[in-house]
Every structure is written in C-alpha cells, then in structure tokens.
PDB file of N, CA and C in Angstrom:
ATOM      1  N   UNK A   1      -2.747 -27.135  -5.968  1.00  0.00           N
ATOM      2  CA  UNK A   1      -2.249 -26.551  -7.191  1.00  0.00           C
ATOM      3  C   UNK A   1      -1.256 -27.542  -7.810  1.00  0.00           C
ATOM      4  N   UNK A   2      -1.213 -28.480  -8.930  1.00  0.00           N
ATOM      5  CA  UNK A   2      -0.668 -28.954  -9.351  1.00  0.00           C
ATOM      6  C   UNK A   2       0.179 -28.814 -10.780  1.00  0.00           C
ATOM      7  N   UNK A   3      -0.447 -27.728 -11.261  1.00  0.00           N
ATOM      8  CA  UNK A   3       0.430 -26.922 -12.415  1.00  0.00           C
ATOM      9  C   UNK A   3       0.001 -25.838 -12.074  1.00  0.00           C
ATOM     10  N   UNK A   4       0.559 -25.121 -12.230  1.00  0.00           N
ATOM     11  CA  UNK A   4       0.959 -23.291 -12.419  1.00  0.00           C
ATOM     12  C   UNK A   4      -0.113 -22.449 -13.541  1.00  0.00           C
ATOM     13  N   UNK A   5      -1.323 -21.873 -12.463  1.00  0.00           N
ATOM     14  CA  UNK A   5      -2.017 -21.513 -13.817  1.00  0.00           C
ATOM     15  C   UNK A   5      -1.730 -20.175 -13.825  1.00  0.00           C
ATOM     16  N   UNK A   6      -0.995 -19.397 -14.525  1.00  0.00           N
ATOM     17  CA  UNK A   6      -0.510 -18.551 -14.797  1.00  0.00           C
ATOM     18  C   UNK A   6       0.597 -18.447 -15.970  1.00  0.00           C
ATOM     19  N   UNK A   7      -0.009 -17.922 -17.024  1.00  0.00           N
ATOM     20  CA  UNK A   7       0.612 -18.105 -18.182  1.00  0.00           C
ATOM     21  C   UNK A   7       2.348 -17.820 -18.431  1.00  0.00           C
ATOM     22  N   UNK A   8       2.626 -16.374 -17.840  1.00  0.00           N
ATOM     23  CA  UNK A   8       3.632 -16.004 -17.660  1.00  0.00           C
ATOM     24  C   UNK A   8       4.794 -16.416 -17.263  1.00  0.00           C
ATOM     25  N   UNK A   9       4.410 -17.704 -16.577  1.00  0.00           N
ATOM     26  CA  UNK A   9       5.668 -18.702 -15.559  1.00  0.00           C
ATOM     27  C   UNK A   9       5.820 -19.831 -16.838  1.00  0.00           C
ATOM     28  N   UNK A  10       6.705 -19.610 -17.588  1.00  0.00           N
ATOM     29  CA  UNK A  10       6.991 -20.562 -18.733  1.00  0.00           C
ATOM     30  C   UNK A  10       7.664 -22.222 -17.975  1.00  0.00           C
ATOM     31  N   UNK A  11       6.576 -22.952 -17.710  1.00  0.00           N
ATOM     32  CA  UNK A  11       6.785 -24.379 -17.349  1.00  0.00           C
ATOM     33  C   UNK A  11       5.882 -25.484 -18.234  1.00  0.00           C
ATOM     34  N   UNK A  12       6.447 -26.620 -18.182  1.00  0.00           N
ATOM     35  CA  UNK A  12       5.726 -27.764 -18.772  1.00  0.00           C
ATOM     36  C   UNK A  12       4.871 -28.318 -18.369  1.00  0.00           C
ATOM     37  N   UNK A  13       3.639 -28.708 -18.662  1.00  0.00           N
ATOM     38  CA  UNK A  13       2.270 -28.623 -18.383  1.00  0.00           C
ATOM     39  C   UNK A  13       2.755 -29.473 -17.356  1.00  0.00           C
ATOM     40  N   UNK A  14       3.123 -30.822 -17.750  1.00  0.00           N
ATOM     41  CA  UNK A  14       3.000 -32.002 -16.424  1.00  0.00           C
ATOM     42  C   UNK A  14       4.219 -31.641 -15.281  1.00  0.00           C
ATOM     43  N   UNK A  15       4.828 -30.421 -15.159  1.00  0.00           N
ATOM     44  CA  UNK A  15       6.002 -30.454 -14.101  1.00  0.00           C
ATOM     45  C   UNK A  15       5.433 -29.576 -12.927  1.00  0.00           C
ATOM     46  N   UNK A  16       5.761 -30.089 -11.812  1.00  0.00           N
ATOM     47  CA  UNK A  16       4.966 -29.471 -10.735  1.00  0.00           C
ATOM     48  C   UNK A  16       5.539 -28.005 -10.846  1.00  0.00           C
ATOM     49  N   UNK A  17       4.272 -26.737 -10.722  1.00  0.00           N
ATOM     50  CA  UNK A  17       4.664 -25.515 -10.196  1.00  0.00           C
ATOM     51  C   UNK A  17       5.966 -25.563  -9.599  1.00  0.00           C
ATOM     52  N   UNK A  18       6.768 -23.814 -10.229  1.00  0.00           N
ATOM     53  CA  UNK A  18       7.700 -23.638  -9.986  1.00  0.00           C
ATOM     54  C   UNK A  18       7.443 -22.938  -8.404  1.00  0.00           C
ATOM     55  N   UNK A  19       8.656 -22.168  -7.437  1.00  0.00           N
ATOM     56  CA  UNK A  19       8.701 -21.672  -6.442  1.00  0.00           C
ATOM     57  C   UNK A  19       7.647 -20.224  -6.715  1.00  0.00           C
ATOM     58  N   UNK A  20       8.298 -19.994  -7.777  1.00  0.00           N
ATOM     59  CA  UNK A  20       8.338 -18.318  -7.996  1.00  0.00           C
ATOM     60  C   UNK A  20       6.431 -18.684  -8.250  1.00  0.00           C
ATOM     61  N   UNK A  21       6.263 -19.766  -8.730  1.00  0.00           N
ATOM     62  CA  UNK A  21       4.788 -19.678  -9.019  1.00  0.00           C
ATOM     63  C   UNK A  21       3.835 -20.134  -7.617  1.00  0.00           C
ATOM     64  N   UNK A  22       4.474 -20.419  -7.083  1.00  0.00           N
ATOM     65  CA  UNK A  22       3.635 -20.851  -5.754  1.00  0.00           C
ATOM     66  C   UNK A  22       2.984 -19.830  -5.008  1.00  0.00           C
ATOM     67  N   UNK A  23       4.770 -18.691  -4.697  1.00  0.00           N
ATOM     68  CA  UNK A  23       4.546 -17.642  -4.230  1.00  0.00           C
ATOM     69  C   UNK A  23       3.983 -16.618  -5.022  1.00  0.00           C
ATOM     70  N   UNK A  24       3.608 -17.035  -5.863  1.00  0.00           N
ATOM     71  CA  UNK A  24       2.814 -15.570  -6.553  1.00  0.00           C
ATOM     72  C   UNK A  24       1.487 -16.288  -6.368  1.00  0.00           C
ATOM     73  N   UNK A  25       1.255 -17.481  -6.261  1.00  0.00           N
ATOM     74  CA  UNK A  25      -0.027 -17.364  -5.979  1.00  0.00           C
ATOM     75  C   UNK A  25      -0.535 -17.646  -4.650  1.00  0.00           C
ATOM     76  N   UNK A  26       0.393 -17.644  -3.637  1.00  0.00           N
ATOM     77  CA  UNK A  26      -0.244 -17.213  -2.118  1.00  0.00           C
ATOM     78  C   UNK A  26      -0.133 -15.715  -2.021  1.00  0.00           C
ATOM     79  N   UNK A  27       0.443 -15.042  -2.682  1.00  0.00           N
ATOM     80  CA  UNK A  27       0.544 -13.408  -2.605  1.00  0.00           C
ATOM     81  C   UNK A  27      -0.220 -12.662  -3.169  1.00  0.00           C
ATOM     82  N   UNK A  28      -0.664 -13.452  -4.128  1.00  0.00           N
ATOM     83  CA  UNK A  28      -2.044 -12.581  -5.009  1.00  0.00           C
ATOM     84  C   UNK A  28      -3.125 -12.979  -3.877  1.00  0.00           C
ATOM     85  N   UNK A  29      -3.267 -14.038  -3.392  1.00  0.00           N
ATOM     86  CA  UNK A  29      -4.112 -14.291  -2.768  1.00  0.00           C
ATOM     87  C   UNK A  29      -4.594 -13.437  -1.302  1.00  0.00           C
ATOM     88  N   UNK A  30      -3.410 -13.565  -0.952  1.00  0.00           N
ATOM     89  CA  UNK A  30      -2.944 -12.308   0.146  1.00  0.00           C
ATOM     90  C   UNK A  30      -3.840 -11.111  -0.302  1.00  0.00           C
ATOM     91  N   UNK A  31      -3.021  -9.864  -1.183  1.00  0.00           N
ATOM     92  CA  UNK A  31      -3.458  -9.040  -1.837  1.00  0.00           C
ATOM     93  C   UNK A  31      -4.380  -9.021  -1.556  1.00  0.00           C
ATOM     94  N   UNK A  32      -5.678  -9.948  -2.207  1.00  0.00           N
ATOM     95  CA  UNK A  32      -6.703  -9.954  -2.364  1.00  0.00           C
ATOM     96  C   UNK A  32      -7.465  -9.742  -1.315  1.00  0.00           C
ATOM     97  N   UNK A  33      -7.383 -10.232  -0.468  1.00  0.00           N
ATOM     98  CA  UNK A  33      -8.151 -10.503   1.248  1.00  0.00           C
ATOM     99  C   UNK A  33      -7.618  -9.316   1.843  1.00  0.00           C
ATOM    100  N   UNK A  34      -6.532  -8.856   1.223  1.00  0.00           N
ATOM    101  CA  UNK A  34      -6.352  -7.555   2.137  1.00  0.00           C
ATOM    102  C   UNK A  34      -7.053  -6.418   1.392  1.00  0.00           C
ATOM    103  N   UNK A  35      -7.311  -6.025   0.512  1.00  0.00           N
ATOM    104  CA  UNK A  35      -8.356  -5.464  -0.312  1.00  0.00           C
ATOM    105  C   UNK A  35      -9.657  -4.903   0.314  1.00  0.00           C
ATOM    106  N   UNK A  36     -10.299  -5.915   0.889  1.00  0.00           N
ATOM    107  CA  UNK A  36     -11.124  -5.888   1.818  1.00  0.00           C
ATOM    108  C   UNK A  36     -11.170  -4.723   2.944  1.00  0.00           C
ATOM    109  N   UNK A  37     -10.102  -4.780   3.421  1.00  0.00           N
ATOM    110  CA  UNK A  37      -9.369  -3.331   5.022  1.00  0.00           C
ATOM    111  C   UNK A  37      -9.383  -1.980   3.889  1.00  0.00           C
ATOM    112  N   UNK A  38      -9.099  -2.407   3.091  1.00  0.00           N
ATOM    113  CA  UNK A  38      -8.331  -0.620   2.086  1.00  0.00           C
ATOM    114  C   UNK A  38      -9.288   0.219   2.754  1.00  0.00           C
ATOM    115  N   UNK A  39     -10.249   0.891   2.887  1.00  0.00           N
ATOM    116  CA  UNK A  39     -10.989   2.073   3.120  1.00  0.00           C
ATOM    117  C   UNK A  39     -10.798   1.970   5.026  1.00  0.00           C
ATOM    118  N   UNK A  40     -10.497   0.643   5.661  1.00  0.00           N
ATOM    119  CA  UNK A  40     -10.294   0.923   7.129  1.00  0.00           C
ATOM    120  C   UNK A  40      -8.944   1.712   7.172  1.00  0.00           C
ATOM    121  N   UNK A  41      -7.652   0.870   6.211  1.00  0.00           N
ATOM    122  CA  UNK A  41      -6.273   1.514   6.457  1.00  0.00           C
ATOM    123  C   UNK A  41      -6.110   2.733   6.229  1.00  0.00           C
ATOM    124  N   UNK A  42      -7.356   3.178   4.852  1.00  0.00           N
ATOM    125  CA  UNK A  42      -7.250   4.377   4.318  1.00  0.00           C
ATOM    126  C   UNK A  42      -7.163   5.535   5.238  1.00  0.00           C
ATOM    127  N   UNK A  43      -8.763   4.894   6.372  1.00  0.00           N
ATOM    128  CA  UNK A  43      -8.903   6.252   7.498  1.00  0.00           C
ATOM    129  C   UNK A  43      -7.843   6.143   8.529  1.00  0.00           C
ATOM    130  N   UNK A  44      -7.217   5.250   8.961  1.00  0.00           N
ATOM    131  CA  UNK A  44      -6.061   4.668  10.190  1.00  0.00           C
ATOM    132  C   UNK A  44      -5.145   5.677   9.427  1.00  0.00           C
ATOM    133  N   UNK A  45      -4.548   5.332   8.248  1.00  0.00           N
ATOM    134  CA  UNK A  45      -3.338   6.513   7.677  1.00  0.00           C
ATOM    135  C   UNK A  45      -3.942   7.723   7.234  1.00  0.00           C
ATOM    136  N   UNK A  46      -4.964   8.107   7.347  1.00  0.00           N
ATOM    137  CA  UNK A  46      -5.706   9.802   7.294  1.00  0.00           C
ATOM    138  C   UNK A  46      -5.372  10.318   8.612  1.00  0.00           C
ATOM    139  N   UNK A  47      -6.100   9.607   9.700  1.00  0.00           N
ATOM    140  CA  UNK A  47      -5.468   9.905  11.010  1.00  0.00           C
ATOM    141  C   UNK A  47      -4.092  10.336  11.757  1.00  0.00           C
ATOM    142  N   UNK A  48      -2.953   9.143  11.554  1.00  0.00           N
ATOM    143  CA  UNK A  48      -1.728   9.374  11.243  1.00  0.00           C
ATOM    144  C   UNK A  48      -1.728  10.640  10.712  1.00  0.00           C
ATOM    145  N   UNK A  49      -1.532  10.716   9.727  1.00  0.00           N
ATOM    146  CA  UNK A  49      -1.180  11.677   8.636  1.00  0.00           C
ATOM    147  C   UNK A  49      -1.208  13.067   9.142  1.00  0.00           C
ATOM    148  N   UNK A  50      -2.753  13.181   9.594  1.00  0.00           N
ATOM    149  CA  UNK A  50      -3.435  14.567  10.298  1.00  0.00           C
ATOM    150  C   UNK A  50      -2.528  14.922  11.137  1.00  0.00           C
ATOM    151  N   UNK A  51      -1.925  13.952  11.978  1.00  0.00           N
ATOM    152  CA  UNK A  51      -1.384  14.184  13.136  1.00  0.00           C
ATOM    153  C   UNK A  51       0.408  14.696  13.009  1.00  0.00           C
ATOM    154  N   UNK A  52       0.727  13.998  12.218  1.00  0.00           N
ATOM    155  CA  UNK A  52       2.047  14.419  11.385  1.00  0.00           C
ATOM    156  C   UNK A  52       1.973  16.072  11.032  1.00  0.00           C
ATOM    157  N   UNK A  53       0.965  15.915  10.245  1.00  0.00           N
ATOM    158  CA  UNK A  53       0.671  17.531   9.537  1.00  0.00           C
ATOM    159  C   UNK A  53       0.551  18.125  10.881  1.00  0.00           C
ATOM    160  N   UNK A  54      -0.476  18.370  11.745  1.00  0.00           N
ATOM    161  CA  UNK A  54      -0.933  19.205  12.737  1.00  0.00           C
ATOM    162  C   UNK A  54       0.809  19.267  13.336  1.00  0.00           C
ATOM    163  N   UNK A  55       0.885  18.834  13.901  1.00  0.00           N
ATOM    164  CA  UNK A  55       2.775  18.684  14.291  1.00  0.00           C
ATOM    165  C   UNK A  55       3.685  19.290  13.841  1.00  0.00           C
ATOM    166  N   UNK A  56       4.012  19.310  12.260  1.00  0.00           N
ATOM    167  CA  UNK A  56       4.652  19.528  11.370  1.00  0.00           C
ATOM    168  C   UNK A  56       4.406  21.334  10.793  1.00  0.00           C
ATOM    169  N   UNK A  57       3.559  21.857  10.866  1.00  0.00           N
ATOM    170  CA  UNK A  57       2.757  22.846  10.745  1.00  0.00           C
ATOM    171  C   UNK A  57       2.971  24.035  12.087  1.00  0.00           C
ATOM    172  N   UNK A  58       3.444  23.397  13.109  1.00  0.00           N
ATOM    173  CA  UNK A  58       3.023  24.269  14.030  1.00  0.00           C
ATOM    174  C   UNK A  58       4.707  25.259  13.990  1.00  0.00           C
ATOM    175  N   UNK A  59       4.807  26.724  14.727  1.00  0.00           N
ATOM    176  CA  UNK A  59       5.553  27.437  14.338  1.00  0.00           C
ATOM    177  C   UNK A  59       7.246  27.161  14.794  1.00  0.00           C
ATOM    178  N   UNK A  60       7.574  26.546  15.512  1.00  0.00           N
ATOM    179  CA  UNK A  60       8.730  25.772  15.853  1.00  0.00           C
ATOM    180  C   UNK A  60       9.409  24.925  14.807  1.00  0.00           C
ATOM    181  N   UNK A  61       8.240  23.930  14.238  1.00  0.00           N
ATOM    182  CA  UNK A  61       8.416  23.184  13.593  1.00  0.00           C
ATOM    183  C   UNK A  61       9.083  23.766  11.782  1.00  0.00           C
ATOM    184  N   UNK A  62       8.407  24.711  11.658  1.00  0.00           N
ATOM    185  CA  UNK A  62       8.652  25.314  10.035  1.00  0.00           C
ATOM    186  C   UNK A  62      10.214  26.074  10.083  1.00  0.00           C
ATOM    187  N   UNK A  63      11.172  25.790  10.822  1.00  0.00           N
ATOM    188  CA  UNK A  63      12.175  26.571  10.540  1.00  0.00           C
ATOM    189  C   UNK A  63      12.820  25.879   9.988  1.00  0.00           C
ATOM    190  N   UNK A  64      12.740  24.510  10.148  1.00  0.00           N
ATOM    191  CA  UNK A  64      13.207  23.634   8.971  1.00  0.00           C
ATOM    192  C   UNK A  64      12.981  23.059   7.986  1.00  0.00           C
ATOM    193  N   UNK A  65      13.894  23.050   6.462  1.00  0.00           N
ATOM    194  CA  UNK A  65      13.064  22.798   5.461  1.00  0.00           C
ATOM    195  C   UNK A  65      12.601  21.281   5.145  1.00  0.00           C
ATOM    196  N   UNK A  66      13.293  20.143   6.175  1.00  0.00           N
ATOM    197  CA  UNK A  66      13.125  18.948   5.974  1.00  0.00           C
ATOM    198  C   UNK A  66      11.763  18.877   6.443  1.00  0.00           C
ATOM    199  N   UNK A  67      11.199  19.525   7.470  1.00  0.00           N
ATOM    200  CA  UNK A  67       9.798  19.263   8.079  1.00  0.00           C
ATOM    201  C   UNK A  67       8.937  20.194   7.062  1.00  0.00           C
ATOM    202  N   UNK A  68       9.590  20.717   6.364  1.00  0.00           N
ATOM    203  CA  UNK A  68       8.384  21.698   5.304  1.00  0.00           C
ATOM    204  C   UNK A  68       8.126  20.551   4.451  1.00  0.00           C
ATOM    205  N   UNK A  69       9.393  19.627   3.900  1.00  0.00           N
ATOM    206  CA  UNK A  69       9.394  18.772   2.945  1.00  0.00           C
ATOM    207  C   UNK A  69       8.327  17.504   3.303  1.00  0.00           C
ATOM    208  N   UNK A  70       8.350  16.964   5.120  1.00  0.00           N
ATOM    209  CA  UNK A  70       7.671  16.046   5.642  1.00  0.00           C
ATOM    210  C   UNK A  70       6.300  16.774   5.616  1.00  0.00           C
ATOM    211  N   UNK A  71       5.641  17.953   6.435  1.00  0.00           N
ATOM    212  CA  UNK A  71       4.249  18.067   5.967  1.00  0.00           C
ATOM    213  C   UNK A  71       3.648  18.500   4.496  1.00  0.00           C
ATOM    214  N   UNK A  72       4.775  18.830   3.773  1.00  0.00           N
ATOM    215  CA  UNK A  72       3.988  18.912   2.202  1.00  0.00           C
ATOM    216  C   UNK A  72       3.642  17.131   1.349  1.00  0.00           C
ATOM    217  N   UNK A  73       4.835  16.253   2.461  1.00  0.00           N
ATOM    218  CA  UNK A  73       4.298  14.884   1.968  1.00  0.00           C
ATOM    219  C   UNK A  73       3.204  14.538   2.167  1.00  0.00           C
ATOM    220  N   UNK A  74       2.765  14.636   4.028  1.00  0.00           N
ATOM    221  CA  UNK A  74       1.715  14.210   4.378  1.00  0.00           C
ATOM    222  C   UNK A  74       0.385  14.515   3.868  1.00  0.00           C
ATOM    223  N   UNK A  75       0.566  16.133   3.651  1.00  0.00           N
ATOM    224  CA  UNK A  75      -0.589  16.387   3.024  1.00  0.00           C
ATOM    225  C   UNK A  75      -1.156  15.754   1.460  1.00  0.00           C
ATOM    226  N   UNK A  76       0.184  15.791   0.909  1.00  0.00           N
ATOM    227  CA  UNK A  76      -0.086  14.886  -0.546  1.00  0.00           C
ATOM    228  C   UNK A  76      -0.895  13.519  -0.256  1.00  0.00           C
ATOM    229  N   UNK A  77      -0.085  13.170   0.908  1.00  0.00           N
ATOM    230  CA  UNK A  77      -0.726  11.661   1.060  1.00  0.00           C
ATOM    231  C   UNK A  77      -2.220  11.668   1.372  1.00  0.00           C
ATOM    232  N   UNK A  78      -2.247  12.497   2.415  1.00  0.00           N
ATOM    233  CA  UNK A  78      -3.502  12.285   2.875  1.00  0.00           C
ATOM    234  C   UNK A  78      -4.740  12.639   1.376  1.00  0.00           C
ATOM    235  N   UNK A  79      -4.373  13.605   0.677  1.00  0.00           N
ATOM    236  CA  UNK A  79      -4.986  13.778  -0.704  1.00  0.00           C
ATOM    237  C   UNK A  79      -5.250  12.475  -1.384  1.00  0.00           C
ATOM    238  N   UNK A  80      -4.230  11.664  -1.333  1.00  0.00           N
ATOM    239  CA  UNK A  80      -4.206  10.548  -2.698  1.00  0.00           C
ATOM    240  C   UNK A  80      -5.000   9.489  -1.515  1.00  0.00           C
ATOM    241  N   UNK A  81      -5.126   9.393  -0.459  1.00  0.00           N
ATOM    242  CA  UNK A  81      -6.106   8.425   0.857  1.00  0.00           C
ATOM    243  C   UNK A  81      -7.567   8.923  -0.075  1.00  0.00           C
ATOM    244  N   UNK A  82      -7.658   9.714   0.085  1.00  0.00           N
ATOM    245  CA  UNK A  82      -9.135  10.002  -0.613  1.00  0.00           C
ATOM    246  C   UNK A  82      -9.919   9.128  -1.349  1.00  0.00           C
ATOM    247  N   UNK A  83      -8.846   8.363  -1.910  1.00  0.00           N
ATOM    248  CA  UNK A  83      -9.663   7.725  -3.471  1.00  0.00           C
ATOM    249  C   UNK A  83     -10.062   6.339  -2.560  1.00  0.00           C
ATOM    250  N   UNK A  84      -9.442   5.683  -2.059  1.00  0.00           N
ATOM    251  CA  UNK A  84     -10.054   4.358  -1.609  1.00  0.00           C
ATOM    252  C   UNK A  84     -11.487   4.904  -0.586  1.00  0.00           C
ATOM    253  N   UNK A  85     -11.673   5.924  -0.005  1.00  0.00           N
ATOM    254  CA  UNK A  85     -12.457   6.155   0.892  1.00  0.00           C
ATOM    255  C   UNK A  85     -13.809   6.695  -0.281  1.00  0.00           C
ATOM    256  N   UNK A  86     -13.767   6.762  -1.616  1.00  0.00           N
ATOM    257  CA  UNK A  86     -14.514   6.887  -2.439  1.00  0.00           C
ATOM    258  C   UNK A  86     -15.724   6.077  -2.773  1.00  0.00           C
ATOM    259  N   UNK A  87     -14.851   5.056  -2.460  1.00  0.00           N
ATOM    260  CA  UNK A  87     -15.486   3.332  -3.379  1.00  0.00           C
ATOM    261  C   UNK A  87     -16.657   3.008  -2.448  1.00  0.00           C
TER     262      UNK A  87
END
C-alpha cells in the first residue's frame, strides 16, 4: 500500500499512508474474513444465550429484578441472532 486509497483520510497523493489509514485498512480487512464465521458465531451465541435464559428463568432466579432485566436481554438477543442465521 503506498498511498491511502480511501478518500476520507485527507493526505497528499505522493505522501506515504497515514497510521490511522493503515489501520483501517488491516481492520476492514479483518472484518471482512471474519464475516465468513457470522452464522457459526450466530449459533455459538444462540447456545450461550439459551443457556443464560434457561438459568435465568428458573424460579429462584426471578426474585430478582436484575436477572428479570438479564433474561429479557438474552432473549432479545437471541431474537436479533436470527437474522445472520437467515442468509
């Protein structure tokens, strides 16, 4: 990479890439390759999740409202997991 192709990083054509531009483009790159796992992580944190809820749910557990607050998260979460397991 010898200039910064990314418009947004206001540099002069002939000055070598800035820091901030380097790392944005090993991190997009990143991103990208991790993209790939989304529907594995999706089911790994469905799992989790289940297990939180099943836990969280049981009658010991509901006398407090912080654990009402933790399985009404999980369940949200596990809802919004849905969409990558779509694709």
């Amino acid at each position: 990479m010898k200039t910064c192709p990314y418009y947004f990083f206001d540099e002069p054509k002939d000055s070598p890439p800035s820091l901030s531009c380097v790392y944005y483009y090993y991190f997009s790159n990143v991103v990208i390759n991790c993209l790939e796992f989304e529907p594995y992580i999706a089911l790994f944190s469905l799992l989790i999740n289940g297990i939180h809820l099943f836990i969280l749910v049981q009658k010991p557990m509901r006398n407090s409202s912080i654990n009402l607050i933790m399985a009404v998260t999980a369940f949200t979460d596990m809802i919004s997991l849905i969409y990558p397991l779509e694709k």
